[in-house]
C-alpha atoms as a PDB file:
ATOM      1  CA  UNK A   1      -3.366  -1.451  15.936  1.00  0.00           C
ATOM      2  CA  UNK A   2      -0.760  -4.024  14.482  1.00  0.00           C
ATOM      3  CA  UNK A   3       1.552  -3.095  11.942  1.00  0.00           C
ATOM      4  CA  UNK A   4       0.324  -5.354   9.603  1.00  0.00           C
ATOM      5  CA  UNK A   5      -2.613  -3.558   9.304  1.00  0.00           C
ATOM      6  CA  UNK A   6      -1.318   0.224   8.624  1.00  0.00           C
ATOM      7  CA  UNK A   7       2.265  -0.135   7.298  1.00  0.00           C
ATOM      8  CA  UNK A   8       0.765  -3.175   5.511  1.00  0.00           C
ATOM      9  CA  UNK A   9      -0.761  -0.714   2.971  1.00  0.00           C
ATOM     10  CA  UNK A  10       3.000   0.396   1.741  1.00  0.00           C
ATOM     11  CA  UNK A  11       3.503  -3.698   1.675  1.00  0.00           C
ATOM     12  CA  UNK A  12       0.908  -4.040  -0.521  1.00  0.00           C
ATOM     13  CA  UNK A  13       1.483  -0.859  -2.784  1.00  0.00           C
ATOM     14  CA  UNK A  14       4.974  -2.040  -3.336  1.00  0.00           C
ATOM     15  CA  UNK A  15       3.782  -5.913  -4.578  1.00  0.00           C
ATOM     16  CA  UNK A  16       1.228  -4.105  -6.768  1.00  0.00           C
ATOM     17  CA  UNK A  17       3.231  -1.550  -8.219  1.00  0.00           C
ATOM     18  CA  UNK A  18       6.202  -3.645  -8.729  1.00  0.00           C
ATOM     19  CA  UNK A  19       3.882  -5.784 -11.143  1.00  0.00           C
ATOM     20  CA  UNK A  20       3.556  -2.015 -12.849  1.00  0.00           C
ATOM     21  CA  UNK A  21       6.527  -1.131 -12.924  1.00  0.00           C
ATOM     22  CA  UNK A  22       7.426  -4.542 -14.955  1.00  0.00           C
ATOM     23  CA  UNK A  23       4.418  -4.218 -16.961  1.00  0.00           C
ATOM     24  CA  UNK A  24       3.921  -0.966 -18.282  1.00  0.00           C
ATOM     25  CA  UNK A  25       6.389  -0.347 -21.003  1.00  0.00           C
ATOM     26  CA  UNK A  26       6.134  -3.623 -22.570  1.00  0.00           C
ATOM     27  CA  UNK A  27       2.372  -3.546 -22.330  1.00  0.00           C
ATOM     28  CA  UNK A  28       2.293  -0.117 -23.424  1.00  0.00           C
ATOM     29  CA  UNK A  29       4.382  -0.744 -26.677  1.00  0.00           C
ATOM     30  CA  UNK A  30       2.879  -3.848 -27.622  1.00  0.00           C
ATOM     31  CA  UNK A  31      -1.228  -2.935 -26.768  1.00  0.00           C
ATOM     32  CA  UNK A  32      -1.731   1.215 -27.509  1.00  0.00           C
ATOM     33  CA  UNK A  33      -1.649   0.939 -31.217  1.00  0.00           C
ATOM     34  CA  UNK A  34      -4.368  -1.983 -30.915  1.00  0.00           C
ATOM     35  CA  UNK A  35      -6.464  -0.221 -28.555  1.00  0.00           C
ATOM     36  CA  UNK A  36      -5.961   3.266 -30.674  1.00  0.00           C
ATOM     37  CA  UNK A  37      -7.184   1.193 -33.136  1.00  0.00           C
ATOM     38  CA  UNK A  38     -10.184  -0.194 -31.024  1.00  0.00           C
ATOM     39  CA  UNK A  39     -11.267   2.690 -29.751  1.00  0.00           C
ATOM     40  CA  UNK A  40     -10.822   5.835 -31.744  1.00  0.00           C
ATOM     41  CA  UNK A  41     -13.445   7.755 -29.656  1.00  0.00           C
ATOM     42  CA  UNK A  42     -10.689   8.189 -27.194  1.00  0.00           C
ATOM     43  CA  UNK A  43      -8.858  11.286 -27.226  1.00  0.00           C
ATOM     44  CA  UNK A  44      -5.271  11.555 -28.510  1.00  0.00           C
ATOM     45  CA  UNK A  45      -4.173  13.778 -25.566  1.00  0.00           C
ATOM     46  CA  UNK A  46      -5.213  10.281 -23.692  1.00  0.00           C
ATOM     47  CA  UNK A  47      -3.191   8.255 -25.799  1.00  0.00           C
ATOM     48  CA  UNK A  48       0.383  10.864 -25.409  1.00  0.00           C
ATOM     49  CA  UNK A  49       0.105  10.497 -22.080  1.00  0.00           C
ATOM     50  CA  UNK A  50      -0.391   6.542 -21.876  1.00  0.00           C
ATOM     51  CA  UNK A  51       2.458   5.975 -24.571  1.00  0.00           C
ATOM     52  CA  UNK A  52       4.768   8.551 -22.140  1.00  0.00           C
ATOM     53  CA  UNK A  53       3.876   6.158 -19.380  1.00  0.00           C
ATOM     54  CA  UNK A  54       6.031   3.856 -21.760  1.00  0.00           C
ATOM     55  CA  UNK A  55       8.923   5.156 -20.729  1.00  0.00           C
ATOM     56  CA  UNK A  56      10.135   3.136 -17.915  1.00  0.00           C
ATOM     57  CA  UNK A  57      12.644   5.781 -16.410  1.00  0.00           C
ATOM     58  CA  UNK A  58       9.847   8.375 -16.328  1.00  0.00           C
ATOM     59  CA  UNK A  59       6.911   5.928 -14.997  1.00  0.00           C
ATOM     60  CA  UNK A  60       9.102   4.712 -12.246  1.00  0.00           C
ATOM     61  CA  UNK A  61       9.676   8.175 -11.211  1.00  0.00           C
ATOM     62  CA  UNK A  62       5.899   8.889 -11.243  1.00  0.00           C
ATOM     63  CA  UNK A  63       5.449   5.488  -9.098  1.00  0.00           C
ATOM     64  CA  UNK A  64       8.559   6.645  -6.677  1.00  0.00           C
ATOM     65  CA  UNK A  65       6.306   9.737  -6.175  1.00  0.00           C
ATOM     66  CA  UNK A  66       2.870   8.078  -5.651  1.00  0.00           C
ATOM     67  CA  UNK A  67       4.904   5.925  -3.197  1.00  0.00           C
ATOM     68  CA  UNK A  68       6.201   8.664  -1.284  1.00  0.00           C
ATOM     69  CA  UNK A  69       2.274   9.534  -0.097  1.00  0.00           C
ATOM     70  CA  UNK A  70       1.595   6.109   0.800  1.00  0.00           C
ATOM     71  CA  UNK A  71       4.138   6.212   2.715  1.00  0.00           C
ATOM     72  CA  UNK A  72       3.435   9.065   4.447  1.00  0.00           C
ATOM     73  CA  UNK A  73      -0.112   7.601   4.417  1.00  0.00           C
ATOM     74  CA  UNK A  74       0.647   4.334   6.409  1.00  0.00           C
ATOM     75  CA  UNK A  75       3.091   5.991   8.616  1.00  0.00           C
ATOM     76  CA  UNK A  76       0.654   8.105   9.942  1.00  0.00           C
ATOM     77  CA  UNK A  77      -2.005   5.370  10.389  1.00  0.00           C
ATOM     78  CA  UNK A  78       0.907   3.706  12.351  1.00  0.00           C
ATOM     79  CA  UNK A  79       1.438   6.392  14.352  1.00  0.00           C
ATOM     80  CA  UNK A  80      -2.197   7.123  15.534  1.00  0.00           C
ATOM     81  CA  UNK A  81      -3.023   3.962  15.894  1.00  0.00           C
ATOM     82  CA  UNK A  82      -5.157   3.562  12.489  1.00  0.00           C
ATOM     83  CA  UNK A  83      -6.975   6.260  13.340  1.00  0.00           C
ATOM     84  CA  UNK A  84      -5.694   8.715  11.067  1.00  0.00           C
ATOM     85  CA  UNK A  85      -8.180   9.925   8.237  1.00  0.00           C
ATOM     86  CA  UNK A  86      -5.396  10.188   5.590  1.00  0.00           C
ATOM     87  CA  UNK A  87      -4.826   6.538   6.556  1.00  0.00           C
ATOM     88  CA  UNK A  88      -7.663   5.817   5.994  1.00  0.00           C
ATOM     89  CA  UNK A  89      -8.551   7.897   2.931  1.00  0.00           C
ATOM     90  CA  UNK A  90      -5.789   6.198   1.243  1.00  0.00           C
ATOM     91  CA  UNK A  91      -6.417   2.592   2.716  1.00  0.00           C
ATOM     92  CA  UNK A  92      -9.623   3.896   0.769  1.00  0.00           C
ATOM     93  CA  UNK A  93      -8.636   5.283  -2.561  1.00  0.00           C
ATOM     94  CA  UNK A  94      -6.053   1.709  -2.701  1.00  0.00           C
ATOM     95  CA  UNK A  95      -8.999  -0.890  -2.564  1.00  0.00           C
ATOM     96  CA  UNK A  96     -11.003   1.389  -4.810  1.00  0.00           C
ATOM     97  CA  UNK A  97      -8.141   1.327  -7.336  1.00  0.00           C
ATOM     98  CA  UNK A  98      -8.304  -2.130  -7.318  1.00  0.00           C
ATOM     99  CA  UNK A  99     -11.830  -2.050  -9.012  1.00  0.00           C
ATOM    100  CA  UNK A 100     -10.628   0.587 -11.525  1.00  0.00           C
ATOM    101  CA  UNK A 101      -7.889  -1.979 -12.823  1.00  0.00           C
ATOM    102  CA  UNK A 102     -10.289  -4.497 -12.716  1.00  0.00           C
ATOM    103  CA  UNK A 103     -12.635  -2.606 -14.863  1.00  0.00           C
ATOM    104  CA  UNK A 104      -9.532  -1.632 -17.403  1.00  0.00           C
ATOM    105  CA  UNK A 105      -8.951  -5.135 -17.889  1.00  0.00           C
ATOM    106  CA  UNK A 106     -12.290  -5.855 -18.331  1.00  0.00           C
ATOM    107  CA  UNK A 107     -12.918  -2.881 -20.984  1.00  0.00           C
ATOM    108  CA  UNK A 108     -10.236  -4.067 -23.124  1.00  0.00           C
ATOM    109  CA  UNK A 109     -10.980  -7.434 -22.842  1.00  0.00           C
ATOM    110  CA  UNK A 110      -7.311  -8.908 -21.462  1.00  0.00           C
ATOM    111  CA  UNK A 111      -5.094  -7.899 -19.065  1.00  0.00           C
ATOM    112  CA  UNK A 112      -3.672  -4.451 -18.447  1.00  0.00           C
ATOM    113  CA  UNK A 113      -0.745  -3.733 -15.611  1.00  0.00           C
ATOM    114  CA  UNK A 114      -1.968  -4.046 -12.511  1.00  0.00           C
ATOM    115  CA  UNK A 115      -4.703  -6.076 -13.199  1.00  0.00           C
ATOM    116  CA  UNK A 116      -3.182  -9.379 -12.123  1.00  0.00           C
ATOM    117  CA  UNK A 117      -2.575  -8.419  -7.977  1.00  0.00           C
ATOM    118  CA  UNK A 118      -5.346  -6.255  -8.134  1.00  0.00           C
ATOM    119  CA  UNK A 119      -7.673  -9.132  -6.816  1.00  0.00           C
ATOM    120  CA  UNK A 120      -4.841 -10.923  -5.436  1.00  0.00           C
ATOM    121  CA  UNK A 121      -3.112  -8.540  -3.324  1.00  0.00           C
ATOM    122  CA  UNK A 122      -4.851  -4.885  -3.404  1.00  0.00           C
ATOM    123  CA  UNK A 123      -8.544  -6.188  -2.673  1.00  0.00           C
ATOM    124  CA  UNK A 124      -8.234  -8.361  -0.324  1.00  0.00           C
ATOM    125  CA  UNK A 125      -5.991  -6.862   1.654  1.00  0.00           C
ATOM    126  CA  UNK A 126      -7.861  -3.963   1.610  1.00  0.00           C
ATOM    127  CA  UNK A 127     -10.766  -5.923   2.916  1.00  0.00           C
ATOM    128  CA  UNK A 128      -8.827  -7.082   5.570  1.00  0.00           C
ATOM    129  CA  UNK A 129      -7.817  -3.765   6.830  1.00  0.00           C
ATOM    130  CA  UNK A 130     -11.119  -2.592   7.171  1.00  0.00           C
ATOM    131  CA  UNK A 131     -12.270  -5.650   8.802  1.00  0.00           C
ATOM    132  CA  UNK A 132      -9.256  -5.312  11.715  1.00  0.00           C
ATOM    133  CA  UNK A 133      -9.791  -1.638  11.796  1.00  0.00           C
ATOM    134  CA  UNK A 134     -13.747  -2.045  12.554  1.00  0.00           C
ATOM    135  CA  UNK A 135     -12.619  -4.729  15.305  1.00  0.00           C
ATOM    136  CA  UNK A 136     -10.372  -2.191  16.909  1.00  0.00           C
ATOM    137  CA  UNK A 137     -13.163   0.243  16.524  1.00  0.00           C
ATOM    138  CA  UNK A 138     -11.302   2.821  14.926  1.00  0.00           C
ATOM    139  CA  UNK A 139     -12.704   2.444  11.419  1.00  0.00           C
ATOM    140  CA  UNK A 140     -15.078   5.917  10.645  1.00  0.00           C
ATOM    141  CA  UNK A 141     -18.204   5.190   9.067  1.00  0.00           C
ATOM    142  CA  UNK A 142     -18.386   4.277   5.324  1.00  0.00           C
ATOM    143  CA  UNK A 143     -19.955   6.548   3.028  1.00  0.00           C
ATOM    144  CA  UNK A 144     -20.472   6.978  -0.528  1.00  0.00           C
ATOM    145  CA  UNK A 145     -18.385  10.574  -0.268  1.00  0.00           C
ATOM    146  CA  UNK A 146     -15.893   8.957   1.738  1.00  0.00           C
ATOM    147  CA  UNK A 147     -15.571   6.539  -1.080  1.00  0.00           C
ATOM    148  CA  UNK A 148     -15.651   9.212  -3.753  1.00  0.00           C
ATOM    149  CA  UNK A 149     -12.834  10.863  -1.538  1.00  0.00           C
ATOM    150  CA  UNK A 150     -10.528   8.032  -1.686  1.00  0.00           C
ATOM    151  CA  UNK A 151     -10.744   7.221  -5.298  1.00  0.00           C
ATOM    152  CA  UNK A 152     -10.274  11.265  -5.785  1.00  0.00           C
ATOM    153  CA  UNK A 153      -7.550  11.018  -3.546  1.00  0.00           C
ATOM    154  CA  UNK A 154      -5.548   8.491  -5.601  1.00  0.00           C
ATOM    155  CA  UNK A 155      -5.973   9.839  -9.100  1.00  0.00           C
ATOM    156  CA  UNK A 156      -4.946  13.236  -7.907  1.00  0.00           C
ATOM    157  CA  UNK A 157      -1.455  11.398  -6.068  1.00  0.00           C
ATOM    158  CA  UNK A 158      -1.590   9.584  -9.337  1.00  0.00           C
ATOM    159  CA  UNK A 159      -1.657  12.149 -11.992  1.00  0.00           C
ATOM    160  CA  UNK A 160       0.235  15.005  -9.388  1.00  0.00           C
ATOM    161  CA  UNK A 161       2.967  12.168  -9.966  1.00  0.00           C
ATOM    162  CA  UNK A 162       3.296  11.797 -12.994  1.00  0.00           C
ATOM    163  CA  UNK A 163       2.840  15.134 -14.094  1.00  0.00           C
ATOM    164  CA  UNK A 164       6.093  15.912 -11.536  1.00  0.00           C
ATOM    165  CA  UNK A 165       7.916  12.712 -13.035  1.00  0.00           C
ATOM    166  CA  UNK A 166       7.192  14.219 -16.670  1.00  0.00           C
ATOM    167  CA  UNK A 167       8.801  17.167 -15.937  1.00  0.00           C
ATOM    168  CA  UNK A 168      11.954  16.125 -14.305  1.00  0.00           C
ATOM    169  CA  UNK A 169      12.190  13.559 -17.209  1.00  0.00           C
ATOM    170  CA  UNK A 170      11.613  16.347 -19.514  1.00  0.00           C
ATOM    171  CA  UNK A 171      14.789  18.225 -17.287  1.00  0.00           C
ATOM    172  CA  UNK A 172      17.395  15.449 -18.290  1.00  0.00           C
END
């Protein structure tokens, strides 16, 4: 299995999440209050924890920690050849992210961070790694719980991140 496939996926978190990284505070300062606004059916425990995502020092942390697993993640598809089900789980949980950006943006009607390189970077590479991996014949079947797995997978990284980054924010 090339590299390009497995240690790809850390390529491609990095592009994505550096368009985060940039995006988030600004976005978050200028569009909550709108979207508080918009849609007060939302709770306020939701809205806390999107304006503490505002904070750049903490959100980078969070993204430093999400990073760490896909890391791990793409160093052990390297290492087994793309064969590895965490590899794969999170090769998984990355394309199905993409959709849940998508779906952001298209819920509040603009763009939202991440949005931008989800279809340009997170999707199709995604795509392609499942395309190379079925052509080496290491892909495992697709199913709808393997799917389910995978997007589980990455909000529980996501929000085990940020719930670390919050507290050794909340340290300083």
């Amino acid at each position: 299995m090339t590299r390009a496939v497995t240690l790809g996926l850390l390529g491609a978190w990095i592009v994505h999440d550096i368009e985060e990284l940039v995006m988030v505070p600004r976005w978050t300062r200028e569009k909550v209050p709108g979207l508080r606004e918009r849609f007060p059916e939302v709770p306020e425990a939701v809205w806390r924890r999107l304006a503490a995502a505002g904070d750049g020092r903490t959100f980078a942390l969070a993204v430093g920690g999400v990073g760490l697993v896909v890391a791990a993640a793409a160093a052990d598809g390297r290492r087994t050849g793309g064969r590895s089900g965490f590899y794969q789980s999170a090769l998984i949980g990355f394309g199905l992210h993409g959709g849940v950006h998508l779906a952001q943006a298209a819920a509040v009607r603009g763009y939202t961070p991440g949005s931008a390189t989800a279809p340009l970077v997170v999707i199709p590479f995604t795509v392609w790694a499942r395309r190379r991996l079925r052509r080496a014949g290491v892909l495992r079947p697709a199913r709808a719980r393997d799917a389910a797995w995978g997007l589980a997978l990455a909000g529980a990284v996501t929000a085990g991140a940020h719930a670390v980054a919050g507290r050794l924010a909340a340290r300083r």
